[in-house]
Structures are given as C-alpha cells and as structure tokens.
N, C-alpha and C. Protein backbone atom coordinates (compact mmCIF):
# COMPACT_ATOMS: atom_id res chain seq x y z
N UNK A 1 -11.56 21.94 -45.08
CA UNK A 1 -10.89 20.77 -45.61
C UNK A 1 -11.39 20.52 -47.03
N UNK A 2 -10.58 20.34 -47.82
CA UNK A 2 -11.03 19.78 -49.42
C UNK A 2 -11.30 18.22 -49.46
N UNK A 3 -12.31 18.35 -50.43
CA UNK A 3 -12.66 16.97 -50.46
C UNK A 3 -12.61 16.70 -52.04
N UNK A 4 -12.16 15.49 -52.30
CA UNK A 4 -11.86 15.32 -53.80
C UNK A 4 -12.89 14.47 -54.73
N UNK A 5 -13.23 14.50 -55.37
CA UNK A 5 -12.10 14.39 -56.14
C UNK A 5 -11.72 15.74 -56.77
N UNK A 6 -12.58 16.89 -56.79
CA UNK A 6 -12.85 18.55 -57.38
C UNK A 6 -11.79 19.78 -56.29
N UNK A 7 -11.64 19.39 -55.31
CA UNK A 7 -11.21 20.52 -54.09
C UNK A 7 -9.29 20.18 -54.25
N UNK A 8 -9.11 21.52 -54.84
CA UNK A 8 -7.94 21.94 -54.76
C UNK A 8 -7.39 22.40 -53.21
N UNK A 9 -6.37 22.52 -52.48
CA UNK A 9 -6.08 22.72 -51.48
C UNK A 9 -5.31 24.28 -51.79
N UNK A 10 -5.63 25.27 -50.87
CA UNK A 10 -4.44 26.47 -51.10
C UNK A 10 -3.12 26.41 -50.33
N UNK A 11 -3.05 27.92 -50.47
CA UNK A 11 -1.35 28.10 -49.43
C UNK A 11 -1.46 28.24 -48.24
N UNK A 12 -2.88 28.30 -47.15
CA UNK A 12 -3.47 28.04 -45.68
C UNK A 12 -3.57 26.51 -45.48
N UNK A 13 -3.75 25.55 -46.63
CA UNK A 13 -3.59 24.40 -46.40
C UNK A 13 -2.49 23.57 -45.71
N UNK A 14 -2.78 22.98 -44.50
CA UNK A 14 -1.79 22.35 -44.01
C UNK A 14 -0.90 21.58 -44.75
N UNK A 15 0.08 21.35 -44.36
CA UNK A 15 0.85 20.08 -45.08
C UNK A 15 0.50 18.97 -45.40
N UNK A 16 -0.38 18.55 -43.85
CA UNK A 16 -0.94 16.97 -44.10
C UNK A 16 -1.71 16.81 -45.07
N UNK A 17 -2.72 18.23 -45.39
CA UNK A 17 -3.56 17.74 -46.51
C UNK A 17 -3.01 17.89 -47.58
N UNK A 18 -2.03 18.91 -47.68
CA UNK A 18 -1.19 19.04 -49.15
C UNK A 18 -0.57 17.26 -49.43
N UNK A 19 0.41 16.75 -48.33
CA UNK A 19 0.37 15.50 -48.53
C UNK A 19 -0.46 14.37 -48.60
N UNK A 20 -1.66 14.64 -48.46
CA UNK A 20 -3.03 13.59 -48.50
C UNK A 20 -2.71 14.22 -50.14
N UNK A 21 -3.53 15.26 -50.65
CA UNK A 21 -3.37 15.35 -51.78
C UNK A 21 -2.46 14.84 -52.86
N UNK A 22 -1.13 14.96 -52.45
CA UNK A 22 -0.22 14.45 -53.48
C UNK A 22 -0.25 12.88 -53.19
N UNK A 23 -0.87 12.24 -52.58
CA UNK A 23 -0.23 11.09 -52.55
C UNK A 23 -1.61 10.54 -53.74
N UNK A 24 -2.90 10.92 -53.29
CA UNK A 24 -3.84 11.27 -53.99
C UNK A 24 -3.57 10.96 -55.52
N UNK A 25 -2.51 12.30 -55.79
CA UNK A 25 -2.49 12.72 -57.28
C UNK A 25 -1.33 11.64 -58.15
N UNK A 26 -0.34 10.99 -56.72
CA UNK A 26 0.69 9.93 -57.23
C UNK A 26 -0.16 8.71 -57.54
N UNK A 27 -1.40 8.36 -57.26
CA UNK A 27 -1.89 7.11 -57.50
C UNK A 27 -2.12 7.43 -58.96
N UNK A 28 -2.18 8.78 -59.44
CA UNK A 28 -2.42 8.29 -60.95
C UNK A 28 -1.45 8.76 -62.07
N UNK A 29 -0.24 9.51 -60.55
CA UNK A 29 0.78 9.83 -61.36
C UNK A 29 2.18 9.39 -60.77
N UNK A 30 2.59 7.92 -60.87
CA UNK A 30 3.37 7.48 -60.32
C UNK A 30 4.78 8.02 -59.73
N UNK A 31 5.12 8.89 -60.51
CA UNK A 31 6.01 9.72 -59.73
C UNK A 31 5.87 10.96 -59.98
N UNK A 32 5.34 11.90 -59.28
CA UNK A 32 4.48 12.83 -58.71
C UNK A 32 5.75 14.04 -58.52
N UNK A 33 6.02 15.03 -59.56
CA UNK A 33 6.68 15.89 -58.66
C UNK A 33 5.76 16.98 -58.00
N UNK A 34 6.45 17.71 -56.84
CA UNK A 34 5.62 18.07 -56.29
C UNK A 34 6.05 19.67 -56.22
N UNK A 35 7.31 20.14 -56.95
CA UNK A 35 7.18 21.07 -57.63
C UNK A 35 5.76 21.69 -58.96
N UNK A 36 5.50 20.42 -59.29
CA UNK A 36 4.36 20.54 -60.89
C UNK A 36 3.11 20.55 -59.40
N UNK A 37 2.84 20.03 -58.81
CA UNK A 37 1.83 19.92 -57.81
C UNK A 37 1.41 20.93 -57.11
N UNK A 38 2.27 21.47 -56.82
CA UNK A 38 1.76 23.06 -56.50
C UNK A 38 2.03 23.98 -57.57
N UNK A 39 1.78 24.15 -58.56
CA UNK A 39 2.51 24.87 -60.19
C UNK A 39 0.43 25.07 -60.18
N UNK A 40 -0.42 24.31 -60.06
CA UNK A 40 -1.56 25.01 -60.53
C UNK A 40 -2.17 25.62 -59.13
N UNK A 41 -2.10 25.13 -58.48
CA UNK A 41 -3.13 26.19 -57.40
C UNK A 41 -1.95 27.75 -57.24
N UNK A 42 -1.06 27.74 -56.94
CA UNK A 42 -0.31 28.79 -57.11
C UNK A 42 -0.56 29.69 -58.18
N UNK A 43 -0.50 29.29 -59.47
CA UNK A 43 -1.44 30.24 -60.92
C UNK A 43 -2.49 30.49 -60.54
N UNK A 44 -3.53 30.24 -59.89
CA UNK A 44 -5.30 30.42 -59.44
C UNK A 44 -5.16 31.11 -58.24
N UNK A 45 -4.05 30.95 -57.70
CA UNK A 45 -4.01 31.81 -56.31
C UNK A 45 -4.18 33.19 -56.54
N UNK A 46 -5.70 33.77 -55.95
CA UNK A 46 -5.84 34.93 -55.95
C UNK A 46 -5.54 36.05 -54.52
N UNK A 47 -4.66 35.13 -54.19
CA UNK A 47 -4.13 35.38 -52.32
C UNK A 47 -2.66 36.15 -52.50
N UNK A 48 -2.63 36.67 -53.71
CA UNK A 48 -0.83 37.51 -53.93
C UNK A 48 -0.91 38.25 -52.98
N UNK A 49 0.34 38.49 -52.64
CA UNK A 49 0.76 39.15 -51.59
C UNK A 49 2.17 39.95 -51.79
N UNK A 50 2.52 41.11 -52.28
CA UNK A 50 3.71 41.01 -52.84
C UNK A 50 4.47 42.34 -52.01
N UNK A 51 5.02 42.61 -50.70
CA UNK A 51 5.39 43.57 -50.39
C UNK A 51 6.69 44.04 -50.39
N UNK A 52 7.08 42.96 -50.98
CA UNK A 52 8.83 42.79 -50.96
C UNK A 52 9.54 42.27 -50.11
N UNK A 53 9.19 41.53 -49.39
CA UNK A 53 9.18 40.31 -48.30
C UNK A 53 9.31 39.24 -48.93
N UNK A 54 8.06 38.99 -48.50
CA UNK A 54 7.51 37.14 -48.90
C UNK A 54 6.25 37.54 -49.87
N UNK A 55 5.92 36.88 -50.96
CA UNK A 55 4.96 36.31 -51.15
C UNK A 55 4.72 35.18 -51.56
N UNK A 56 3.42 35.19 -52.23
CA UNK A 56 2.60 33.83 -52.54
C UNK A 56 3.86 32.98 -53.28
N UNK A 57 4.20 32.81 -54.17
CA UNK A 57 5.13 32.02 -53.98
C UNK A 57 6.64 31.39 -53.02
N UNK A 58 6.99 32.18 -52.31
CA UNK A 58 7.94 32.09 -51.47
C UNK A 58 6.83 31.13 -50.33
N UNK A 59 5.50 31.13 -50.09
CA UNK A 59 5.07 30.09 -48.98
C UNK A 59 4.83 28.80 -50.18
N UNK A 60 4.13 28.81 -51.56
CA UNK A 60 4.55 27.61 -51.59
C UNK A 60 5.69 26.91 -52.09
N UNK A 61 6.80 27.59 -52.20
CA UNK A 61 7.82 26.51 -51.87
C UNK A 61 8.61 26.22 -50.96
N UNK A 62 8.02 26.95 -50.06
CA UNK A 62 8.11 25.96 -48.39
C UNK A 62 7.35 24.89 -48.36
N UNK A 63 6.08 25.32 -48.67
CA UNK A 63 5.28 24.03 -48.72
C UNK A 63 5.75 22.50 -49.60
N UNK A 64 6.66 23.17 -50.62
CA UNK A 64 7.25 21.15 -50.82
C UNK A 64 7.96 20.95 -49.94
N UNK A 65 8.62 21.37 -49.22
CA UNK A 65 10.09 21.61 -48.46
C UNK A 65 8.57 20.59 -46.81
N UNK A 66 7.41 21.67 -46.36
CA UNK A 66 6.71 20.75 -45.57
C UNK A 66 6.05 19.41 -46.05
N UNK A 67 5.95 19.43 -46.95
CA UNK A 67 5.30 18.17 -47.83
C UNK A 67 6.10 16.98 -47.65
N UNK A 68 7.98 17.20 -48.37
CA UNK A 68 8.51 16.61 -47.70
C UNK A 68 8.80 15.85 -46.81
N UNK A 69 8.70 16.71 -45.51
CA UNK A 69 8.98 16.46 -44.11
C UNK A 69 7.83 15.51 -43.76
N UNK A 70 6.45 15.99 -44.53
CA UNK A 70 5.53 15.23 -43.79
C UNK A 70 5.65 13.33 -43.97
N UNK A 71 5.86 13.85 -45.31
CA UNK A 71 5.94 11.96 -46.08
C UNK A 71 6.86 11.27 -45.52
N UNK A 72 8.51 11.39 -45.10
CA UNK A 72 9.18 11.19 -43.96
C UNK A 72 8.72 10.95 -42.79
N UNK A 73 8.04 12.08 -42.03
CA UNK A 73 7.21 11.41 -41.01
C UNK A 73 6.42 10.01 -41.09
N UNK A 74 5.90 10.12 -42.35
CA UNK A 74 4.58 9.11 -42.19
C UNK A 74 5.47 8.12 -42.66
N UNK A 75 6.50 7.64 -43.51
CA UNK A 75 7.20 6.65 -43.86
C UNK A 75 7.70 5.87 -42.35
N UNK A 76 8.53 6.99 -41.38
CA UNK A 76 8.61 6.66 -39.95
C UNK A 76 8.06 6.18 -38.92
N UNK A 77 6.90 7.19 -39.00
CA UNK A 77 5.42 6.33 -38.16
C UNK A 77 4.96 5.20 -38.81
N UNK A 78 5.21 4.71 -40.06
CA UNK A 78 3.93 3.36 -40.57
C UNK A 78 5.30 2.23 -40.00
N UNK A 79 6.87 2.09 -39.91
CA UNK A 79 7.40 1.70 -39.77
C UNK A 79 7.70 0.88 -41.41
N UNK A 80 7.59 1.98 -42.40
CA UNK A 80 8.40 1.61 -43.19
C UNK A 80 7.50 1.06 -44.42
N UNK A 81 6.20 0.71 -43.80
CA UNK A 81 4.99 0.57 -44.66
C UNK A 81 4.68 1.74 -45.20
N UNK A 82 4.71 2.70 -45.49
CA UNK A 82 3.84 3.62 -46.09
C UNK A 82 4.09 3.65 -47.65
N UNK A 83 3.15 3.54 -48.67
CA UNK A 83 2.90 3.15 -49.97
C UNK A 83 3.48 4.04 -50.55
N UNK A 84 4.07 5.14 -50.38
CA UNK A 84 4.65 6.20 -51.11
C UNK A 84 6.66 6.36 -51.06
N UNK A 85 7.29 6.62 -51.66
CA UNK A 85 8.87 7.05 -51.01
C UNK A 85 8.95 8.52 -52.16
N UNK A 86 10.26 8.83 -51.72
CA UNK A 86 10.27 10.55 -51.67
C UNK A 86 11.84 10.30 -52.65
N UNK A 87 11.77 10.62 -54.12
CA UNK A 87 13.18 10.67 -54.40
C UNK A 87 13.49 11.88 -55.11
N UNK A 88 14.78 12.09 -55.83
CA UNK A 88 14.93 13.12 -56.48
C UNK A 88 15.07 14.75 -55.56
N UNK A 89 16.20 14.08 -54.62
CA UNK A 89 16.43 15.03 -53.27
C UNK A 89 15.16 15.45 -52.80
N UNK A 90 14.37 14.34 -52.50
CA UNK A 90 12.81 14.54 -51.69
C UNK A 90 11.75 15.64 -52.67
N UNK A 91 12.21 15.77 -54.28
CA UNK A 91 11.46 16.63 -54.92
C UNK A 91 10.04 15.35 -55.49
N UNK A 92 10.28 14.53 -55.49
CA UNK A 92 9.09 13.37 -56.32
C UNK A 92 8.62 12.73 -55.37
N UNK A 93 7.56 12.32 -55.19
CA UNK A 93 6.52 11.69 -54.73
C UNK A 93 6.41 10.52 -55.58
N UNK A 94 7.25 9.40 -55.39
CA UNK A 94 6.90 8.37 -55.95
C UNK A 94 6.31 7.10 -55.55
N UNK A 95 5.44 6.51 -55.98
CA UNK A 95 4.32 4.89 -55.35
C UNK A 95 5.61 4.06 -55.19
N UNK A 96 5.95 3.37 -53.90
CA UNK A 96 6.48 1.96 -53.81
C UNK A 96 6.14 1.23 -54.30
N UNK A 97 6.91 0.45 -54.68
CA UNK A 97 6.68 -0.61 -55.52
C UNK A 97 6.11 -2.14 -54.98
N UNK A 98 5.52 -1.89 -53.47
CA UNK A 98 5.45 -2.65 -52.73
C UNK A 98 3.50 -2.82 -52.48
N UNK A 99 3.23 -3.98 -52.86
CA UNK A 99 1.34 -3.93 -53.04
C UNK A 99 0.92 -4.89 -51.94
N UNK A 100 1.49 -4.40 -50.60
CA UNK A 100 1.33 -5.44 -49.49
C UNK A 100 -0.45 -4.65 -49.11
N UNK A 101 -1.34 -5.59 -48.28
CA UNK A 101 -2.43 -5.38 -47.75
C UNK A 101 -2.17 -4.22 -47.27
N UNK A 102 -0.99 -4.12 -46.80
CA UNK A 102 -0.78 -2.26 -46.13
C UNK A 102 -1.00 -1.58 -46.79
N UNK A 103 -0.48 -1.73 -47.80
CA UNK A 103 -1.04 -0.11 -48.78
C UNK A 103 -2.08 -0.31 -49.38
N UNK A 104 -3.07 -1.37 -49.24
CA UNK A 104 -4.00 -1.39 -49.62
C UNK A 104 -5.12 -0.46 -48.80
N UNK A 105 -4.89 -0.82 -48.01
CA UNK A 105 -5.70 -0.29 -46.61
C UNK A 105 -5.32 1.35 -46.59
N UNK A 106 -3.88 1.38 -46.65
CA UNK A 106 -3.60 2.66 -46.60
C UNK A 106 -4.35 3.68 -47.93
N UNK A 107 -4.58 3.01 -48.82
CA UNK A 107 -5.03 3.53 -49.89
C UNK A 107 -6.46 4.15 -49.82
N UNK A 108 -7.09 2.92 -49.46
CA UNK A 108 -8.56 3.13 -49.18
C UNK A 108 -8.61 3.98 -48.33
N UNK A 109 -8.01 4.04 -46.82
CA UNK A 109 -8.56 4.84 -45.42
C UNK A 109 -8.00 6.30 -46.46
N UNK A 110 -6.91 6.56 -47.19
CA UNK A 110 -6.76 7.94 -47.58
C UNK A 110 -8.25 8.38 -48.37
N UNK A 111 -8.54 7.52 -49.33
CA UNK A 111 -9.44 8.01 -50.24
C UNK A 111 -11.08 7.87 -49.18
N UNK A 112 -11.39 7.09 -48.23
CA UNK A 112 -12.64 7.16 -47.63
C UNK A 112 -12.54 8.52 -46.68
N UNK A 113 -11.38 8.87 -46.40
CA UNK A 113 -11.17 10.31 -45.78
C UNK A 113 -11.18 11.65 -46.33
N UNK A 114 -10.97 11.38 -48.17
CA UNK A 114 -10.74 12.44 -48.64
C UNK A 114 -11.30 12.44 -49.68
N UNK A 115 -12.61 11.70 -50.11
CA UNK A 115 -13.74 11.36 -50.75
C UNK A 115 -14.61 12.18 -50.24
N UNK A 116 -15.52 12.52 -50.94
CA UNK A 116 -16.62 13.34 -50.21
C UNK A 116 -18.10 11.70 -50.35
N UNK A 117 -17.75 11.67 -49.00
CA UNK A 117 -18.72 10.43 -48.97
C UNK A 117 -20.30 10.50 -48.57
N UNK A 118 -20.82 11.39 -48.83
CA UNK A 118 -22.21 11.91 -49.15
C UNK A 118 -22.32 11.79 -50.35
N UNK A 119 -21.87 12.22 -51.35
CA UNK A 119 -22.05 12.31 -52.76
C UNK A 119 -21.77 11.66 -53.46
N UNK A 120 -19.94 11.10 -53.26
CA UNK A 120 -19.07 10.06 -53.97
C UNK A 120 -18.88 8.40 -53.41
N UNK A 121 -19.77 8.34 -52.48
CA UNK A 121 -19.47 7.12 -52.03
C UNK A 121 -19.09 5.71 -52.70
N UNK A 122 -20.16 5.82 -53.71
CA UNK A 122 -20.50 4.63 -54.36
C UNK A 122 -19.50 4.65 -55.69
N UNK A 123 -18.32 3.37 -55.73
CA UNK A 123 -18.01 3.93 -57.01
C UNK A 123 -17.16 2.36 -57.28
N UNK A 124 -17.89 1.89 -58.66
CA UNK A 124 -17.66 0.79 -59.42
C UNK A 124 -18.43 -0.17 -58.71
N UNK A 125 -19.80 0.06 -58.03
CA UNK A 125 -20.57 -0.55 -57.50
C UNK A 125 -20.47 -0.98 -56.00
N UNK A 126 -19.26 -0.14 -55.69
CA UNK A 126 -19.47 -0.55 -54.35
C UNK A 126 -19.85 0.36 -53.59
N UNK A 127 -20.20 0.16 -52.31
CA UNK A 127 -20.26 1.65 -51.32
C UNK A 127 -19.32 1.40 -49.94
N UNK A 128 -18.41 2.54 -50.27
CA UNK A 128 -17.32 2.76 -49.31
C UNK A 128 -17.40 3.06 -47.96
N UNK A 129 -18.47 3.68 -47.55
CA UNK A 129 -19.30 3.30 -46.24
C UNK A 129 -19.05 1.87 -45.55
N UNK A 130 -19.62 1.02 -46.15
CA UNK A 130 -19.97 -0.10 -46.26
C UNK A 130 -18.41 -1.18 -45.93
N UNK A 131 -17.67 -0.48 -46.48
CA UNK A 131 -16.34 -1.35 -46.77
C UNK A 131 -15.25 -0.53 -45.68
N UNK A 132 -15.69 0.72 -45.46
CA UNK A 132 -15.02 1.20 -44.26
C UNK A 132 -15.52 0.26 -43.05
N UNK A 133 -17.00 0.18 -42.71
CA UNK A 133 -17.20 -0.50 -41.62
C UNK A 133 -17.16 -1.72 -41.49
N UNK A 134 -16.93 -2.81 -42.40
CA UNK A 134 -16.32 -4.02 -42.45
C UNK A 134 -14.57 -3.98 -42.22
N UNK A 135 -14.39 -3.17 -42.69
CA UNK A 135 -12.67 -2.41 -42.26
C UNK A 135 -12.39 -2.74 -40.91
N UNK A 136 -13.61 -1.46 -40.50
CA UNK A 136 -13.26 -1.49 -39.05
C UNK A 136 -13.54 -2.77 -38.00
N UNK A 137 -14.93 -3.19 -38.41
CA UNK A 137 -15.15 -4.42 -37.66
C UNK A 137 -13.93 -5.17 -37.76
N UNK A 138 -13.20 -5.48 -38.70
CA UNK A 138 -12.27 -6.71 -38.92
C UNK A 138 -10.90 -6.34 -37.96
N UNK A 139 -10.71 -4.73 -38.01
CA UNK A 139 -9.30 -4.35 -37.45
C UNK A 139 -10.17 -4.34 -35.68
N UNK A 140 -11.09 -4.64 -35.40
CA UNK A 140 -11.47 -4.47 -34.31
C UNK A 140 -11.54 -5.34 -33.69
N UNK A 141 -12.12 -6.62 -34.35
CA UNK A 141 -11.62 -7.91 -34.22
C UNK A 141 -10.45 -8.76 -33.73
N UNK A 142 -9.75 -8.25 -34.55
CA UNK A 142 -7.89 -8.38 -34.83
C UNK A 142 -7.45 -7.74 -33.18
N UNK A 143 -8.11 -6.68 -32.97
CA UNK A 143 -7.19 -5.98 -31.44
C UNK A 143 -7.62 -7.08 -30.56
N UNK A 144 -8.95 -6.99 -30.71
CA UNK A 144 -9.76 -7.95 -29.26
C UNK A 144 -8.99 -9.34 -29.26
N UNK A 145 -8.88 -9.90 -30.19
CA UNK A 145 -8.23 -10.76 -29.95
C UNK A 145 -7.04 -10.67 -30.03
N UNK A 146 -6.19 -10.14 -29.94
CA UNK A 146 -4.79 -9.66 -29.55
C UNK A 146 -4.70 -9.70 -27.95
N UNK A 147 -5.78 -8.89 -27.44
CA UNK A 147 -5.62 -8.36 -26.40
C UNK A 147 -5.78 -8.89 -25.28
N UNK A 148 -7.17 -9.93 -25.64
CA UNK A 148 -7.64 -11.07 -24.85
C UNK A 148 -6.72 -11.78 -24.66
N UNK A 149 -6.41 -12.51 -25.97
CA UNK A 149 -5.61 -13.80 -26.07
C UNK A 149 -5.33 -13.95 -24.45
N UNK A 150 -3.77 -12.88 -24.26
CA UNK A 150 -3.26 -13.29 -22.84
C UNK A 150 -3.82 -13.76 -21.88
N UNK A 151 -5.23 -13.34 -21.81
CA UNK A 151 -6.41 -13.20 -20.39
C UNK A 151 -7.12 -14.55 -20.23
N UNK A 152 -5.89 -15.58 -21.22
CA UNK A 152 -7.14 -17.03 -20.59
C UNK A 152 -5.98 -17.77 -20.64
C-alpha cells in the first residue's frame, strides 16, 4: 500500500487506492483529470510489457475507466455525501462544492489512512492520532446513544 504524501501507486494498484489517490490529488487540484493522473506513473513505469496484446498502457486506461466506477460506488454508498463528483463523461475528478461536516470527516479519515502516521502525523501542530481517536470516541458515542435510546 502507498502511503503519501511521496508513494506513487502503479498498474497492480487497486482501484480503491488509485481512487484514494486521486481524490488525494483533487484536494489540491480541484478538478482532477484523471487521464493527467495516471500520465506520470505510466512514464516511470518500468513494468512494459509489449507483446502485441496488451500492454502497460492498455491496463492503465482501464484503470480510469475502474477509477470511475469506483467514485460512483462511493458517491452511492455515502448516499450522496461523498466530497468528490465525476464530470466530463466521468473523465474529471472534481471537489463538490458542498463543505458539510461530511466531507470534513471524509477528508480527514482519507488522509489519516493514507498518511504515513509514524512519520507524518503531526502537521500544523496537531497530531492526527490524537484527532482520529477523539473522532472515534465521538462517532462511538453518537451509536451508543442511538442504540440505547430505545432501551429505556
């Protein structure tokens, strides 16, 4: 698994992380194509493969084509919350324009997952450790009492 902010992902890289990555790379590039997104690890790819089949390029541009699919998924599963939308016949990765606590959260749990938090933890004085497990206490909180409530 790559961890960022330095770890490029290759063409064995799953989708999900190719899409962790781009969503990653849309926070500082608001609309993110994801043609240009795979344009440098593909040049560094020393994984050619060229037999007159398939190669190294023919898998990654499946891989926008899974990248795609994935961000769809996750737009589906968050129920519509997810901080990212897909335009430009699903070629751009672009930030919603929407700055609800959801994507706040969503923001952070991406980057405390895909931070290398041994090394990078601490950053603008805080420590993300720290703010993950106040995270969790609070969303843990939030269930219990959800769950209870009924039980009195």
């Amino acid at each position: 698994m790559f961890k960022l902010p330095h770890g490029i992902p290759n063409s064995r890289t799953s989708s999900q992380d190719w899409t962790d990555y781009a969503e990653y790379l849309c926070l500082h590039d608001p609309n993110l194509s994801l043609n240009k997104l795979l344009k440098t690890p593909m040049l560094i790819s020393d994984e050619i493969i060229n037999s007159g089949i398939e190669d190294e390029t023919d898998r990654f541009i499946l891989k926008v084509d899974e990248i795609a699919a994935e961000v769809n998924l996750r737009i589906k599963s968050t129920g519509g919350l997810y901080p990212f939308r897909l335009k430009d016949n699903d070629y751009t990765l672009q930030q919603a324009e929407d700055s609800s606590v959801y994507s706040h959260v969503y923001v952070f749990l991406l980057l405390a997952t895909r931070l290398n938090m041994r090394d990078e933890k601490k950053q603008n004085g805080l420590d993300g450790t720290q703010v993950f497990e106040k995270l969790c206490a609070e969303i843990a909180l939030r269930f219990l009492e959800i769950t209870l409530k009924p039980m009195y």
